[in-house]
N, C-alpha and C. Protein backbone atom coordinates (compact mmCIF):
# COMPACT_ATOMS: atom_id res chain seq x y z
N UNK A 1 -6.68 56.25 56.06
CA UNK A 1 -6.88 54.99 55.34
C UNK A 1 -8.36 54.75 55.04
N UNK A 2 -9.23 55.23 55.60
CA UNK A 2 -10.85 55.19 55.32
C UNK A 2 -11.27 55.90 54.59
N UNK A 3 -10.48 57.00 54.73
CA UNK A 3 -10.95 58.14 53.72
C UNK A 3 -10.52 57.35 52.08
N UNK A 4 -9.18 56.70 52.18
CA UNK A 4 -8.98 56.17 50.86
C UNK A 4 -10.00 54.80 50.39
N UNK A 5 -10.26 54.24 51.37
CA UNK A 5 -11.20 53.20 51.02
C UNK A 5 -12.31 53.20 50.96
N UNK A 6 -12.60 54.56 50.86
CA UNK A 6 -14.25 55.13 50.91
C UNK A 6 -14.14 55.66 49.45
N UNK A 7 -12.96 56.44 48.90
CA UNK A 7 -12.92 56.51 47.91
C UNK A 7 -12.77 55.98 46.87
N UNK A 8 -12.09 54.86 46.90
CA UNK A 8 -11.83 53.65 45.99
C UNK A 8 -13.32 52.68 46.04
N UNK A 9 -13.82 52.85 46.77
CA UNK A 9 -15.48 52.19 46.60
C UNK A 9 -16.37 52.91 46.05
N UNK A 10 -16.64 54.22 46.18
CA UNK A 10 -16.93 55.25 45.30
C UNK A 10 -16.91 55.00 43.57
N UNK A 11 -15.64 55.00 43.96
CA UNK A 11 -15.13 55.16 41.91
C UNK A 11 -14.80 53.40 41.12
N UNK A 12 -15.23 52.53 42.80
CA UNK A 12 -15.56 51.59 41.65
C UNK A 12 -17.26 51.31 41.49
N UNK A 13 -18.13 51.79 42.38
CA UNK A 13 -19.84 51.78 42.05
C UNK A 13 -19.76 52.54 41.10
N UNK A 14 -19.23 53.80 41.24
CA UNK A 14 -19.56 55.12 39.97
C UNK A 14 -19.27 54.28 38.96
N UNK A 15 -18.18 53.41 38.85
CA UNK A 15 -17.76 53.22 37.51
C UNK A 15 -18.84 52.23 36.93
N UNK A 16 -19.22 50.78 37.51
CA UNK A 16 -20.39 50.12 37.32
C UNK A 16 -21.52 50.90 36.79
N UNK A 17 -21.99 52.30 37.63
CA UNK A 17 -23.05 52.59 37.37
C UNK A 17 -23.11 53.28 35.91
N UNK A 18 -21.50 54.21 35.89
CA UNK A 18 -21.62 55.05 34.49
C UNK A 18 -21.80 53.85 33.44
N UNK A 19 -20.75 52.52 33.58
CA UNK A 19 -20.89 51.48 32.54
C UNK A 19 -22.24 51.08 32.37
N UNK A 20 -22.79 51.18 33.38
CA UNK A 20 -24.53 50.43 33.45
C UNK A 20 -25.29 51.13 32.71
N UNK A 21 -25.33 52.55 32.51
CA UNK A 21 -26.47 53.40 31.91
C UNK A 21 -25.99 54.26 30.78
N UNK A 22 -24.63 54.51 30.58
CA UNK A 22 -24.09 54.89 29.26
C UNK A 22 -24.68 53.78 27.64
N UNK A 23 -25.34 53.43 27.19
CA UNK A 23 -25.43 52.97 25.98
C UNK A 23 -25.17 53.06 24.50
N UNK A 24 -25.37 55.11 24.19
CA UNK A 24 -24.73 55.44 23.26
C UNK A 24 -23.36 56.12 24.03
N UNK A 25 -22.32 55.59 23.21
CA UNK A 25 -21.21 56.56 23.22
C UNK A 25 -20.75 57.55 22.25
N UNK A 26 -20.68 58.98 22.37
CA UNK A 26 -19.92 59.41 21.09
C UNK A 26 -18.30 59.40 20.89
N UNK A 27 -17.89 58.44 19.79
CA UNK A 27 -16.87 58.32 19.84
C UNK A 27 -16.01 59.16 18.86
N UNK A 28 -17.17 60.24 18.37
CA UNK A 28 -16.34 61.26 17.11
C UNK A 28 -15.92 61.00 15.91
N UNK A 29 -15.85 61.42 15.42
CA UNK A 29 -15.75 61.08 14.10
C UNK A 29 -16.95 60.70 13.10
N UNK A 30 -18.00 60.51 13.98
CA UNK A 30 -19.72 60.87 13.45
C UNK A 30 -19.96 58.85 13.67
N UNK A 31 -18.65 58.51 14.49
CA UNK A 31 -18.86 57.07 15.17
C UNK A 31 -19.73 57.32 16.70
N UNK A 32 -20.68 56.44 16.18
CA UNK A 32 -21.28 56.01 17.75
C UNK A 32 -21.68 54.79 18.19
N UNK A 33 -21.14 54.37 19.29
CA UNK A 33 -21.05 52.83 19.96
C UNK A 33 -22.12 52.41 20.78
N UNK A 34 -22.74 51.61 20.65
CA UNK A 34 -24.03 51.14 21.05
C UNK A 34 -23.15 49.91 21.47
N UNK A 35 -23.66 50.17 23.80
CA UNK A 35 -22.91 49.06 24.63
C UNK A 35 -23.81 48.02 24.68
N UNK A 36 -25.08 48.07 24.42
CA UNK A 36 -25.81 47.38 24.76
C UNK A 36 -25.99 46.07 23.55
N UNK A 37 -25.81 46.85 22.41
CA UNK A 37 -25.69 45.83 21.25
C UNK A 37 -24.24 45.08 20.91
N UNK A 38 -23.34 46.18 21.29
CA UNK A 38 -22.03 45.97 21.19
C UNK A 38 -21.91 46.34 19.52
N UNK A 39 -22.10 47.14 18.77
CA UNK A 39 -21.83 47.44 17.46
C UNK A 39 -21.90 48.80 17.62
N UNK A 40 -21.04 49.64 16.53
CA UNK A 40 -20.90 50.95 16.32
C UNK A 40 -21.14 51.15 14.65
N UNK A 41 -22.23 52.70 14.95
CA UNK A 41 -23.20 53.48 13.75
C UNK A 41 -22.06 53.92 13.32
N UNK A 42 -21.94 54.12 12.20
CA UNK A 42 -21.35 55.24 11.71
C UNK A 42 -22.10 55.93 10.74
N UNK A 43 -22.41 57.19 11.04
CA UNK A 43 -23.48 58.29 10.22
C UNK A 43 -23.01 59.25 9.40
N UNK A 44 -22.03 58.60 7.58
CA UNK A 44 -21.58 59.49 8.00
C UNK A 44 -23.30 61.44 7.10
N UNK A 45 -21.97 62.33 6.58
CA UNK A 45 -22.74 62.59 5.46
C UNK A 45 -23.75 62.18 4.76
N UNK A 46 -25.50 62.51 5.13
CA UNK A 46 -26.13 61.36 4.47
C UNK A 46 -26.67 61.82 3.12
N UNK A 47 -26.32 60.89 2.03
CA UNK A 47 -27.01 60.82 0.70
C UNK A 47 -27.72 60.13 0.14
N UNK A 48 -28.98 60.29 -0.24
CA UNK A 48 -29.53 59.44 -0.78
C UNK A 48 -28.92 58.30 -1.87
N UNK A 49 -29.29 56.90 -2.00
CA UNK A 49 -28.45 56.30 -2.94
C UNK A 49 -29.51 54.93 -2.97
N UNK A 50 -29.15 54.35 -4.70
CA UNK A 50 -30.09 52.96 -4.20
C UNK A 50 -29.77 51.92 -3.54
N UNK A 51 -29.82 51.20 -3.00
CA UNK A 51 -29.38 49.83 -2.55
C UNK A 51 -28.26 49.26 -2.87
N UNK A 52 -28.36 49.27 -4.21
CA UNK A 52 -27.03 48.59 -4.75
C UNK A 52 -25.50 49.50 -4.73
N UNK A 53 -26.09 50.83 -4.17
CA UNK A 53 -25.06 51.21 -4.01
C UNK A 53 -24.65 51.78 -2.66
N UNK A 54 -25.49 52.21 -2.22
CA UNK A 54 -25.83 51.90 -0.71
C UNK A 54 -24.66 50.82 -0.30
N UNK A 55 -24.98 49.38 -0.72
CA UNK A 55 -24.14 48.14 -0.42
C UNK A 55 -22.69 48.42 -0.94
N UNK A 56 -22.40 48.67 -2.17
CA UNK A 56 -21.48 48.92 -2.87
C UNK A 56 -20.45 50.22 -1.70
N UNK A 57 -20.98 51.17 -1.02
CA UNK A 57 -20.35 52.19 -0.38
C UNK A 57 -20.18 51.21 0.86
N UNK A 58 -20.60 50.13 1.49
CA UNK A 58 -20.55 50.30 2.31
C UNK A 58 -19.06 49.19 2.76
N UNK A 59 -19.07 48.12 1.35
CA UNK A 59 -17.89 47.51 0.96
C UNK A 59 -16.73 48.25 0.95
N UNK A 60 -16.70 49.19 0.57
CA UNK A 60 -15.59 50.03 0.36
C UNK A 60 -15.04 50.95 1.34
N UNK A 61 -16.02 50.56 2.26
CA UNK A 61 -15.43 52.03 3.60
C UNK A 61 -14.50 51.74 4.62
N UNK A 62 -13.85 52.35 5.08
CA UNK A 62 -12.86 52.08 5.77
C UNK A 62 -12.82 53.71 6.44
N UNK A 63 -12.87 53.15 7.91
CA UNK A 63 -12.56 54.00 8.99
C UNK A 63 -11.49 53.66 9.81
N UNK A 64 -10.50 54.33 10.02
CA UNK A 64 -9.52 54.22 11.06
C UNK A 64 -8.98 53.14 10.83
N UNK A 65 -9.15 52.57 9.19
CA UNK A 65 -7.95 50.99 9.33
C UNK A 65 -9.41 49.71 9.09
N UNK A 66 -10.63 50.44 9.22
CA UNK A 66 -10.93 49.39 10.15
C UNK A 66 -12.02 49.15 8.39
N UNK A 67 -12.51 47.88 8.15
CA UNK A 67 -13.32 47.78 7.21
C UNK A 67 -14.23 46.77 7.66
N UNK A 68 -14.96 46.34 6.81
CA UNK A 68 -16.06 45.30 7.12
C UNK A 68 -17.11 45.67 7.76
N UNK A 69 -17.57 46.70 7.00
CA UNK A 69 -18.73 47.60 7.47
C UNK A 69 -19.99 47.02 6.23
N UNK A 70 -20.94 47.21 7.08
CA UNK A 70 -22.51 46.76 6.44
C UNK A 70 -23.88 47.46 7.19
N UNK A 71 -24.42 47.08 6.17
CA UNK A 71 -26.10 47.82 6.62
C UNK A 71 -26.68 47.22 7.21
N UNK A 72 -27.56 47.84 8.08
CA UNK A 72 -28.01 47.15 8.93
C UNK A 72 -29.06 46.29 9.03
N UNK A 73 -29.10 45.47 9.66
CA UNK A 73 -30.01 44.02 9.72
C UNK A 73 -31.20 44.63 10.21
N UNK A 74 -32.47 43.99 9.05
CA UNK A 74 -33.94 44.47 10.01
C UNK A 74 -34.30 43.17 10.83
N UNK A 75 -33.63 41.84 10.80
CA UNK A 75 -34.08 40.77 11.37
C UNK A 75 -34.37 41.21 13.72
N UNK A 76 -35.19 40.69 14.16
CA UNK A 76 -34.95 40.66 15.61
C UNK A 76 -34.09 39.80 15.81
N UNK A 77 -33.57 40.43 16.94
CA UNK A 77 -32.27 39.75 17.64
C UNK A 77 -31.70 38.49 17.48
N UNK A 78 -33.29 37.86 17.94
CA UNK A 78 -33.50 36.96 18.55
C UNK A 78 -33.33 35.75 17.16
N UNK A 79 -33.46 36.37 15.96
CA UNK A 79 -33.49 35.72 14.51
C UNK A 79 -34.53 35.55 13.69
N UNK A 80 -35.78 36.02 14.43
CA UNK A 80 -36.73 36.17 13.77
C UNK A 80 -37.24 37.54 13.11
N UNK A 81 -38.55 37.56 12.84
CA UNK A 81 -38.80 38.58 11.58
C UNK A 81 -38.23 38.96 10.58
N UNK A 82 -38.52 39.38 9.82
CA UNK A 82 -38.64 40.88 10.23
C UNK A 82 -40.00 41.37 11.01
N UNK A 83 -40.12 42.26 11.86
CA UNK A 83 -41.30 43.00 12.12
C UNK A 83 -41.53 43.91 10.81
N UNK A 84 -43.28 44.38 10.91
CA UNK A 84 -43.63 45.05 10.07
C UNK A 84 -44.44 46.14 10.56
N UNK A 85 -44.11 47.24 10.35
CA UNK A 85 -45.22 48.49 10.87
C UNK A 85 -44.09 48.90 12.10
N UNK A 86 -45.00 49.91 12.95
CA UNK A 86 -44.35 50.15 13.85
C UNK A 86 -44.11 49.68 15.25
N UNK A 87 -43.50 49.92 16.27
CA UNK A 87 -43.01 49.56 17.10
C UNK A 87 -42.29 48.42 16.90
N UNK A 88 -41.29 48.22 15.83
CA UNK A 88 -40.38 47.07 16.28
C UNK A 88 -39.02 47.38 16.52
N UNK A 89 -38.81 46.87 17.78
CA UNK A 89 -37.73 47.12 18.51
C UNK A 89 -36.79 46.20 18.65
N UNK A 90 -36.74 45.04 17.81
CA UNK A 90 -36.45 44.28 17.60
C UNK A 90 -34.94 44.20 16.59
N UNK A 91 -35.06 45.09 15.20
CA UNK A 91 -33.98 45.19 14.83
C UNK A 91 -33.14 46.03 15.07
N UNK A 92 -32.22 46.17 14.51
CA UNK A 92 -30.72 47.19 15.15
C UNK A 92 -31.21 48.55 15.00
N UNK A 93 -32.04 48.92 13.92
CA UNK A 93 -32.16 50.17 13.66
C UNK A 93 -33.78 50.62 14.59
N UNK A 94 -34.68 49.55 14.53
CA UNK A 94 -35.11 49.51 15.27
C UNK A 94 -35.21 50.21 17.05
N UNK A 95 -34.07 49.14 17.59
CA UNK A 95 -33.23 49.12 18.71
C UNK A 95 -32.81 50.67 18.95
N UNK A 96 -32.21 50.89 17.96
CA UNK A 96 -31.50 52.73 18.27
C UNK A 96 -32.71 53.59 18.13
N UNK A 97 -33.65 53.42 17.21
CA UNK A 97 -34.36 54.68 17.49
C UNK A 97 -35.37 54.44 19.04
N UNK A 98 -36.52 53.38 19.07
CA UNK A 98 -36.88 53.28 20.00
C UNK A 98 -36.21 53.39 21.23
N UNK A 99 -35.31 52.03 21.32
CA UNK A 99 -34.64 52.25 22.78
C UNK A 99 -33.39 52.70 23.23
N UNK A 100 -32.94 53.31 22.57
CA UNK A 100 -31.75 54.17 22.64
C UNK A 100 -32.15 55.60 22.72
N UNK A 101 -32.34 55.95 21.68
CA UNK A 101 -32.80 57.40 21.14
C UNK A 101 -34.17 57.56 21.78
N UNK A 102 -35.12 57.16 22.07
CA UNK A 102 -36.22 57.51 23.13
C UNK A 102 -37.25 58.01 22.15
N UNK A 103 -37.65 58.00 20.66
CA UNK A 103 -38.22 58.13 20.09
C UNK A 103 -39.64 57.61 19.75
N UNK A 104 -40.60 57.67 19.84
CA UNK A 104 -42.24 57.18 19.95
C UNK A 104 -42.15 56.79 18.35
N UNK A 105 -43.44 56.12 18.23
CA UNK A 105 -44.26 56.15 16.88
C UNK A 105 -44.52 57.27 16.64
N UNK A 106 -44.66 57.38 15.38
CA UNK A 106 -45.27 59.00 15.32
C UNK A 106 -45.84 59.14 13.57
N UNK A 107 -47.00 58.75 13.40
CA UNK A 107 -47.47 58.20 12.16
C UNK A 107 -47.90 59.75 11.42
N UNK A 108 -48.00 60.31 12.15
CA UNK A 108 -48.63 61.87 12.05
C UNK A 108 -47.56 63.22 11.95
N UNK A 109 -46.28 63.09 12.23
CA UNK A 109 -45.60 63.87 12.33
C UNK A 109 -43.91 64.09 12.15
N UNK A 110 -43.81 63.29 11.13
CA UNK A 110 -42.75 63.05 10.40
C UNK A 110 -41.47 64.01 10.52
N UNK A 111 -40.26 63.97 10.94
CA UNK A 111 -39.26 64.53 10.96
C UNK A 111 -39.44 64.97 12.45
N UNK A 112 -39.71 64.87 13.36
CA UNK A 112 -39.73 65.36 15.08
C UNK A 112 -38.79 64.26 15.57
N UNK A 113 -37.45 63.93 14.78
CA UNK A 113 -36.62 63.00 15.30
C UNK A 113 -35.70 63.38 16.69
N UNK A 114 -35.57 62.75 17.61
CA UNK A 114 -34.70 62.31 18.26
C UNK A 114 -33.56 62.02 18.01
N UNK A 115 -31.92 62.53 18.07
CA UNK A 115 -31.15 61.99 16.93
C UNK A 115 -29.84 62.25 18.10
N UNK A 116 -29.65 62.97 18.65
CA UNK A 116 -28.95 63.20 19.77
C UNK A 116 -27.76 61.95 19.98
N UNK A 117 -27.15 61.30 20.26
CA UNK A 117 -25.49 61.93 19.79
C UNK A 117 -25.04 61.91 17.81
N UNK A 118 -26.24 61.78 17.18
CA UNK A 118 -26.31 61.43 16.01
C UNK A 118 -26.29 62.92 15.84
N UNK A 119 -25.51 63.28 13.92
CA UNK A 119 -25.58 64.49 13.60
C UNK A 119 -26.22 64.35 12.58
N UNK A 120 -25.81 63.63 11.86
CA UNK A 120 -26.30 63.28 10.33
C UNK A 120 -27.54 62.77 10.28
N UNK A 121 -28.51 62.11 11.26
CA UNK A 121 -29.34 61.49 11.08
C UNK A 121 -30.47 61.78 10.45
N UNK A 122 -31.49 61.54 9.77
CA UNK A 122 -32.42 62.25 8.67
C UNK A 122 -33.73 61.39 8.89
N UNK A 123 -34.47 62.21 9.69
CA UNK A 123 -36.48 61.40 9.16
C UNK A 123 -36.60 60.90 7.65
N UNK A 124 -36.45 59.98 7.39
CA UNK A 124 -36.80 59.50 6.67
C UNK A 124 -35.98 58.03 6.53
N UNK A 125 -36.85 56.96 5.07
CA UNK A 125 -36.39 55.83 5.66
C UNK A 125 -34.96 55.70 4.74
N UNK A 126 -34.52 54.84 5.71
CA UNK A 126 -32.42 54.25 5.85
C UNK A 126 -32.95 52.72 5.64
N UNK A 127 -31.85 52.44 4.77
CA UNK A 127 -31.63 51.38 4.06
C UNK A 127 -31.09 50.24 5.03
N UNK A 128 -31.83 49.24 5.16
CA UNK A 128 -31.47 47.73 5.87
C UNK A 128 -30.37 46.72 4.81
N UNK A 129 -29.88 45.81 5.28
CA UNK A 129 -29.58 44.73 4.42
C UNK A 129 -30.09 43.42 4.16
N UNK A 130 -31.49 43.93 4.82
CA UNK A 130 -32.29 42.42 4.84
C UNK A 130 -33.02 42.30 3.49
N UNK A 131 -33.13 41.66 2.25
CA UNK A 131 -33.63 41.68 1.58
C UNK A 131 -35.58 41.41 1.64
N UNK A 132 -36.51 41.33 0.85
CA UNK A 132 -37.47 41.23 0.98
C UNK A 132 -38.03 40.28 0.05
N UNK A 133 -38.14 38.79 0.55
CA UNK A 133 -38.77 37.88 -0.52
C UNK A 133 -37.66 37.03 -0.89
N UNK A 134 -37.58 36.36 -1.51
CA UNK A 134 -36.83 35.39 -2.23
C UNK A 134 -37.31 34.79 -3.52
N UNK A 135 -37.10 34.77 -4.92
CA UNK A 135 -36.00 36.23 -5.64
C UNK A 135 -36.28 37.29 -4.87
N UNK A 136 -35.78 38.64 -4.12
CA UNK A 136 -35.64 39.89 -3.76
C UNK A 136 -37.24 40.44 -4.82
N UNK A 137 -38.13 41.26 -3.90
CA UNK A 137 -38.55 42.10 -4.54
C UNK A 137 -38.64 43.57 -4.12
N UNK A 138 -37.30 43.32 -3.17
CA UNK A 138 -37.82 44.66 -2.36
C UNK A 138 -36.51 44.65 -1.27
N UNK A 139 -35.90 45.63 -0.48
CA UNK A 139 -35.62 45.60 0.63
C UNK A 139 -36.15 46.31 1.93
N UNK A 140 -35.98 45.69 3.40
CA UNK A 140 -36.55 46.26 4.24
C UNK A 140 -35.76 47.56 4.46
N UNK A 141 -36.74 48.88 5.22
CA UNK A 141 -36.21 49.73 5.36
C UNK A 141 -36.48 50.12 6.91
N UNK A 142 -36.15 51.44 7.25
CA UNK A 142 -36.82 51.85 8.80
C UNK A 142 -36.51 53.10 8.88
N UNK A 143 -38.06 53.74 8.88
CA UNK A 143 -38.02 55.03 8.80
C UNK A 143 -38.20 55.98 9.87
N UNK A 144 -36.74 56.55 9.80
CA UNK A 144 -36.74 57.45 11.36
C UNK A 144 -37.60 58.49 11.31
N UNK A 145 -38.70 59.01 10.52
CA UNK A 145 -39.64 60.21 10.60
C UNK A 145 -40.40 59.61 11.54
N UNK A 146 -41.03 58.04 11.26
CA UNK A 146 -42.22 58.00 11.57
C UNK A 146 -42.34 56.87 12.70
N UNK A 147 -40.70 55.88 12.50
CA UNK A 147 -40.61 54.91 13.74
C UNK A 147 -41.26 53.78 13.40
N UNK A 148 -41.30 53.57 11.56
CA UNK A 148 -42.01 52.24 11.15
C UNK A 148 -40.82 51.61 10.32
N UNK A 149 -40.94 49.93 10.10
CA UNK A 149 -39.89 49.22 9.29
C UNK A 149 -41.06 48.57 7.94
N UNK A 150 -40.52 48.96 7.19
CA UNK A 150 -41.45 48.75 6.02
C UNK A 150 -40.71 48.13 4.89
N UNK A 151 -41.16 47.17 3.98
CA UNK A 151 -40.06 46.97 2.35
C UNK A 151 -40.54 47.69 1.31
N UNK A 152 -39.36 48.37 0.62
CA UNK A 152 -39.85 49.19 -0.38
C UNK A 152 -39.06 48.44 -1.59
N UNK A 153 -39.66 49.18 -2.71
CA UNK A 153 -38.82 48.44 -4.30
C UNK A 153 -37.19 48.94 -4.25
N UNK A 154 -36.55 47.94 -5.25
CA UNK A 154 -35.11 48.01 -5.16
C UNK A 154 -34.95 49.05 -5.68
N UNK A 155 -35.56 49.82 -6.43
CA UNK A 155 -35.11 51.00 -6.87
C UNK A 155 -35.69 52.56 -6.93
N UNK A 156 -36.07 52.37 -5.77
CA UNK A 156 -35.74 53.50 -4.72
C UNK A 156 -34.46 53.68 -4.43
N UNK A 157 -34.65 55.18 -3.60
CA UNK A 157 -33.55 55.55 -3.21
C UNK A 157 -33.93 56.10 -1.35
N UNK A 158 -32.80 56.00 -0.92
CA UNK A 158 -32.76 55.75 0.70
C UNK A 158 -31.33 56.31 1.43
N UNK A 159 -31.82 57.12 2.57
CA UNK A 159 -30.65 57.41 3.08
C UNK A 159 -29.86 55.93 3.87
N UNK A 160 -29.10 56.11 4.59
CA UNK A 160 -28.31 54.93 5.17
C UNK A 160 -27.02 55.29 6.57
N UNK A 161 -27.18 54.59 7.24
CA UNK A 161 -26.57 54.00 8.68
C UNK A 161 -25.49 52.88 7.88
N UNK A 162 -24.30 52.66 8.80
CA UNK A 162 -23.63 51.55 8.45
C UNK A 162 -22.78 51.36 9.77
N UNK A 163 -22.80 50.34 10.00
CA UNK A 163 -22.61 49.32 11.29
C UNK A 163 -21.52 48.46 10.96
N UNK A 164 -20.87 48.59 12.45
CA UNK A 164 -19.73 47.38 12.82
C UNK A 164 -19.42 46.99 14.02
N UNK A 165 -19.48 45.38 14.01
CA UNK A 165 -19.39 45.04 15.33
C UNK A 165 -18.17 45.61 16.66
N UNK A 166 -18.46 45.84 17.54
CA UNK A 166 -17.33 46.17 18.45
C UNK A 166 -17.20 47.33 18.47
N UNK A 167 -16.55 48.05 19.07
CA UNK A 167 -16.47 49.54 19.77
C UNK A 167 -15.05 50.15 18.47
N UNK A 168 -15.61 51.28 17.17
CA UNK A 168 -14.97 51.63 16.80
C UNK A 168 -14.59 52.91 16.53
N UNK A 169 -13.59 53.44 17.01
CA UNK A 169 -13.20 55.32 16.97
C UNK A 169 -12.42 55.82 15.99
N UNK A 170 -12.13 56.55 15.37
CA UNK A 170 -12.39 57.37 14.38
C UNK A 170 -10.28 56.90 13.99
N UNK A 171 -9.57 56.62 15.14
CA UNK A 171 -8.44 55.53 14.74
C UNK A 171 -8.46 53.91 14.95
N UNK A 172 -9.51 53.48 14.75
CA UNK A 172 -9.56 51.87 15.13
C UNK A 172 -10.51 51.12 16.08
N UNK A 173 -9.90 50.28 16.61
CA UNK A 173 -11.17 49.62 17.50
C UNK A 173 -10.92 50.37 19.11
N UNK A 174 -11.28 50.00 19.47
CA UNK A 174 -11.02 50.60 21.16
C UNK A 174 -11.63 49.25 22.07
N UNK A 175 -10.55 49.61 22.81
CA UNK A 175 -10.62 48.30 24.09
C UNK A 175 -11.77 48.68 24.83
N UNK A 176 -12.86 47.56 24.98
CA UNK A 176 -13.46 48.01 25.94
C UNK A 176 -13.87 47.15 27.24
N UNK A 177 -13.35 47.67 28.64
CA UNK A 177 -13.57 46.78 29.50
C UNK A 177 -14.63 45.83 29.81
N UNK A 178 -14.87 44.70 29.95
CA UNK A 178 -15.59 43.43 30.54
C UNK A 178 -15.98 43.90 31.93
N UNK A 179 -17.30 43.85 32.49
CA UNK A 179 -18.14 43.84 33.67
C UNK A 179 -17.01 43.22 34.34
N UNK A 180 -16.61 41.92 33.98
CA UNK A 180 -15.82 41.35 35.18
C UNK A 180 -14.18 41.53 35.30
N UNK A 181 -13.96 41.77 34.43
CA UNK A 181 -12.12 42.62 34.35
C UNK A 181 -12.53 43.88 35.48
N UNK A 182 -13.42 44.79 34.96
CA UNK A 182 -13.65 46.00 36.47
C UNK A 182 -14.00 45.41 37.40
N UNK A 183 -14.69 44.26 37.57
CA UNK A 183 -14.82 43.71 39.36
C UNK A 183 -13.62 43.12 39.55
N UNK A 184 -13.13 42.53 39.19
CA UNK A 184 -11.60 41.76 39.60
C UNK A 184 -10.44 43.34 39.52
N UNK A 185 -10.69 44.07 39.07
CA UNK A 185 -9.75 45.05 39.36
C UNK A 185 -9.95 45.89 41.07
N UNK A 186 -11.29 46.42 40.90
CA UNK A 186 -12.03 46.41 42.11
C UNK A 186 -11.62 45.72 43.13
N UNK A 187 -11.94 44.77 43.46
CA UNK A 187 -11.47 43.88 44.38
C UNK A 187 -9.79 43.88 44.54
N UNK A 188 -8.90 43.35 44.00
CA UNK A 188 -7.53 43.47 44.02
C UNK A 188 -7.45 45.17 44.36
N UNK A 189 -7.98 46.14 44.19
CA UNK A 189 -7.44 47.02 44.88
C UNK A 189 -7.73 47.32 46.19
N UNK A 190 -9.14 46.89 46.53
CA UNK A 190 -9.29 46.84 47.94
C UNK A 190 -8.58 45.83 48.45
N UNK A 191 -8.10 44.69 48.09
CA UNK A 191 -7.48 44.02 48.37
C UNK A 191 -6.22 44.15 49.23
N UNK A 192 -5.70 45.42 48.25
CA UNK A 192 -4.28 45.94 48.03
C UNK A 192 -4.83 46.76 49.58
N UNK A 193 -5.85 47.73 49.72
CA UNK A 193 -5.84 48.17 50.98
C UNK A 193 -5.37 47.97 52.60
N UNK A 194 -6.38 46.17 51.89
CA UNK A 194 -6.81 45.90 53.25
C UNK A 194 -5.32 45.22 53.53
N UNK A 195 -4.69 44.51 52.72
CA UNK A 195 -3.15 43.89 53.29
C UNK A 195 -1.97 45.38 54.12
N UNK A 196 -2.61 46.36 53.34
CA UNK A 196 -1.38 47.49 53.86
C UNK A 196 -1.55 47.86 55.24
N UNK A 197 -3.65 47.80 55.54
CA UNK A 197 -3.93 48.17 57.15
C UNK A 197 -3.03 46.92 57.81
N UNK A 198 -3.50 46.00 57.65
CA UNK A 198 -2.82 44.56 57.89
C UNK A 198 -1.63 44.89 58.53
N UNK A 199 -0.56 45.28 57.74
CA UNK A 199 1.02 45.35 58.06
C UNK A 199 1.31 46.37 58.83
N UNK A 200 0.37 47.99 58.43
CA UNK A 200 0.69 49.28 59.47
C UNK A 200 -0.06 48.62 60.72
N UNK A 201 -0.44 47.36 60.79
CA UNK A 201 -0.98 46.86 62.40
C UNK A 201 0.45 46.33 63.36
């Protein structure tokens, strides 16, 4: 009976800890789930395209059922900025290269990307949906060569990332457990232990 309750404590820390430090997931299909933001990349094939169509592809996509896919926000989290130049870690795309992907500034050496569970991913800059100005003279971009968020003219052309909230795999959304659904499971099974020593008493 110790041996089982040594094990069932085991595989519920392991499980905390894998949940704790897993952030990218690859979920296949060239989907990857970011736990920390709670939204999933999808990368797929990348082509250059302008904005307007960039947006236009991204209306129209549908993975696994699932639609309501968009580009990604250069705003910080928090609702402010945009940041400008490098190190901002602040927006989504931001967020994945710096603190996900483990990628530096790198003003000098363009394409030494970090891209790892990413396949498609490309040094160079990917198209945001934050516009730039009001009328638009520009949209923000963020360029994975170099690890800077910059606005360029609308008509350019730009590779592109496209994002959706919640954990999505290559057939749909996927359930994903709550910190506290695994502690309340946790518990009720030791639970379940300790009543059985209880009764073999």
């Amino acid at each position: 009976m110790k041996k089982l309750f040594f094990i069932m404590s085991f595989i519920i820390v392991f499980g905390f800890t894998a949940l704790g430090n897993a952030t990218l997931i690859d979920n296949g299909g060239n989907l990857i789930y970011d736990t920390d933001l709670n939204i999933t990349w999808y990368n797929p094939v990348n082509v250059a395209r302008t904005w307007d169509e960039a947006t236009s592809w991204a209306t129209g996509l549908n993975v696994g059922g699932v639609t309501g896919w968009r580009l990604p926000s250069s705003m910080n989290q928090d609702g402010t900025g945009p940041c400008e130049g490098y190190n901002c870690t602040g927006s989504e795309m931001g967020h994945l290269y710096y603190t996900e992907l483990g990628n530096a500034a790198n003003p000098d050496a363009a394409n030494s990307l970090i891209s790892a569970p990413f396949t498609n991913l490309v040094g160079y800059s990917l198209w945001s949906s934050t516009l730039f100005d009001d009328p638009p003279r520009g949209v923000w971009t963020f360029h994975f060569g170099f690890g800077s968020q910059d606005a360029v003219g609308l008509n350019n052309v730009c590779y592109t990332l496209y994002v959706h909230s919640g954990n999505i795999g290559p057939d749909g959304p996927i359930s994903t457990p709550e910190p506290a659904t695994m502690l309340l499971l946790g518990l009720g099974l030791m639970g379940l232990v300790g009543v059985r020593r209880k009764f073999k008493k």
